[in-house]
Protein backbone atom coordinates (compact mmCIF):
# COMPACT_ATOMS: atom_id res chain seq x y z
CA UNK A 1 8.06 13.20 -10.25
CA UNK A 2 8.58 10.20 -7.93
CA UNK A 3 9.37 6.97 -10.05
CA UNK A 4 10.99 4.29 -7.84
CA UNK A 5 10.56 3.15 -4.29
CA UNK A 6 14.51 2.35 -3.32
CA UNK A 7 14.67 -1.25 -1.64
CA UNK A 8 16.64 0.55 0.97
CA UNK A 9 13.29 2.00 2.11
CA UNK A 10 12.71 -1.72 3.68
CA UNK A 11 15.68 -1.05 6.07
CA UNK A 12 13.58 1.72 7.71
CA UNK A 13 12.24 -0.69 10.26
CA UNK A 14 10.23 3.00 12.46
CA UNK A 15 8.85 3.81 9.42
CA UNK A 16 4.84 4.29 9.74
CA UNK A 17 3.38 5.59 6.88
CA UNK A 18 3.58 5.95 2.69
CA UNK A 19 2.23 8.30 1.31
CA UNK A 20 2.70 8.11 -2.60
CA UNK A 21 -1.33 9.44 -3.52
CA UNK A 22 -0.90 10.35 -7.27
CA UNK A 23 2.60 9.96 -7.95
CA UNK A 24 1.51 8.57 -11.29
CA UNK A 25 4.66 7.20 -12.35
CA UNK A 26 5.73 5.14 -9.26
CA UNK A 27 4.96 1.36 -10.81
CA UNK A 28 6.33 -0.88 -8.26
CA UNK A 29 7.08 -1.52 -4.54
CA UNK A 30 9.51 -3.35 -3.26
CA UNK A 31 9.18 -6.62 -2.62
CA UNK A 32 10.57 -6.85 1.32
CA UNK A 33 8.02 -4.10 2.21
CA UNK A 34 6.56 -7.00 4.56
CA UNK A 35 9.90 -5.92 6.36
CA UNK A 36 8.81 -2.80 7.64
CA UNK A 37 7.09 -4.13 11.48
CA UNK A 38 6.16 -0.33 12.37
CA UNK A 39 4.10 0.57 8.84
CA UNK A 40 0.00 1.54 9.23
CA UNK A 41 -0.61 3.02 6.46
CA UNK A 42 -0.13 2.45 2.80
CA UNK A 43 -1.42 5.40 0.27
CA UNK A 44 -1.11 4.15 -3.12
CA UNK A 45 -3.83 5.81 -4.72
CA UNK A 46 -3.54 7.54 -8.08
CA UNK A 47 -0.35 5.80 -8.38
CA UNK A 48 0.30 2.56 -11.41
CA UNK A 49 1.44 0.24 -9.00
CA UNK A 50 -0.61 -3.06 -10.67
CA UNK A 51 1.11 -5.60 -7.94
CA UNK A 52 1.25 -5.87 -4.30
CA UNK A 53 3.94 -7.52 -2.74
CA UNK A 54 3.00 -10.54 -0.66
CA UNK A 55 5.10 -9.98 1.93
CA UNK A 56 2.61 -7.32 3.10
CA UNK A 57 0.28 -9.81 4.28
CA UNK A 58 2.98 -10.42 6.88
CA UNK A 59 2.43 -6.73 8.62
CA UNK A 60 -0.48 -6.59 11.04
CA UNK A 61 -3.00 -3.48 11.02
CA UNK A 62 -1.91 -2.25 7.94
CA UNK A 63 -4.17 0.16 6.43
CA UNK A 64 -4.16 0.49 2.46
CA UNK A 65 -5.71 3.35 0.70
CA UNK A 66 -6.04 3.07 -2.56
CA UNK A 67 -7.52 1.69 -5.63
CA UNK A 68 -10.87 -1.21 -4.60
CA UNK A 69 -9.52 -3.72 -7.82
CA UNK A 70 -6.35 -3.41 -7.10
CA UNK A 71 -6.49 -4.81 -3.20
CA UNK A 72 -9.18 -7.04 -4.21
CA UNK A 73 -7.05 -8.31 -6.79
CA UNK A 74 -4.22 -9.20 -4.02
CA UNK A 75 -6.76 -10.91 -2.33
CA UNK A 76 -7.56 -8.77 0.69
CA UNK A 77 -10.81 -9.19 1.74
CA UNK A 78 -11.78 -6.68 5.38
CA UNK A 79 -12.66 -3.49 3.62
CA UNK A 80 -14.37 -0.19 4.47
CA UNK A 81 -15.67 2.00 1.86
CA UNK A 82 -14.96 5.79 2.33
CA UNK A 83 -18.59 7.31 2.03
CA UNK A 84 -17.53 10.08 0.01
CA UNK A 85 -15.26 8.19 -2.22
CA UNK A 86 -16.04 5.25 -4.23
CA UNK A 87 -13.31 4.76 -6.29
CA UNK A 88 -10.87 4.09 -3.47
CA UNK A 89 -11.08 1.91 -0.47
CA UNK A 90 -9.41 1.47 2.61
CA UNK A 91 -8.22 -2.07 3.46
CA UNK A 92 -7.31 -3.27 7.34
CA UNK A 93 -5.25 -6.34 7.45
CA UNK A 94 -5.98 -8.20 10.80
């Protein structure tokens, strides 16, 4: 019953992964998510987040699993396709 990613999360600077898969009603990250040096993987799939934050694109090696319009929306381009999943897609930022 997740709903809100606290900005405080941004202050965990060892922080490595999010996992939110299907915690439908989380909408939004924050925006200084860009903040977080340590993070490798984002899981947002099954989630309604409709927006990236652009500060991501600061964070190298950052793996994002989740839905293929949304991160192609954002304008992330390296991608590798799951074989046995085709709704979601993995996305490496180099």
């Amino acid at each position: 019953m997740l709903q809100n990613i606290p900005n405080s999360i941004c202050e965990m600077k060892c922080l490595k992964h999010i996992h939110l898969r299907y915690c439908i009603q989380v909408e939004i990250l924050p925006e200084g998510l860009g903040s977080l040096e340590c993070l490798e993987e984002l899981d947002i799939e099954g989630t309604s987040i409709s927006h990236l934050p652009q500060s991501i694109l600061l964070l190298e090696d950052l793996y994002i699993i989740g839905s293929r319009g949304l991160v192609q929306s954002c304008g992330f381009t390296f991608e590798t396709q799951p074989p046995e999943c085709e709704t979601s897609c993995c996305i490496e930022m180099e």
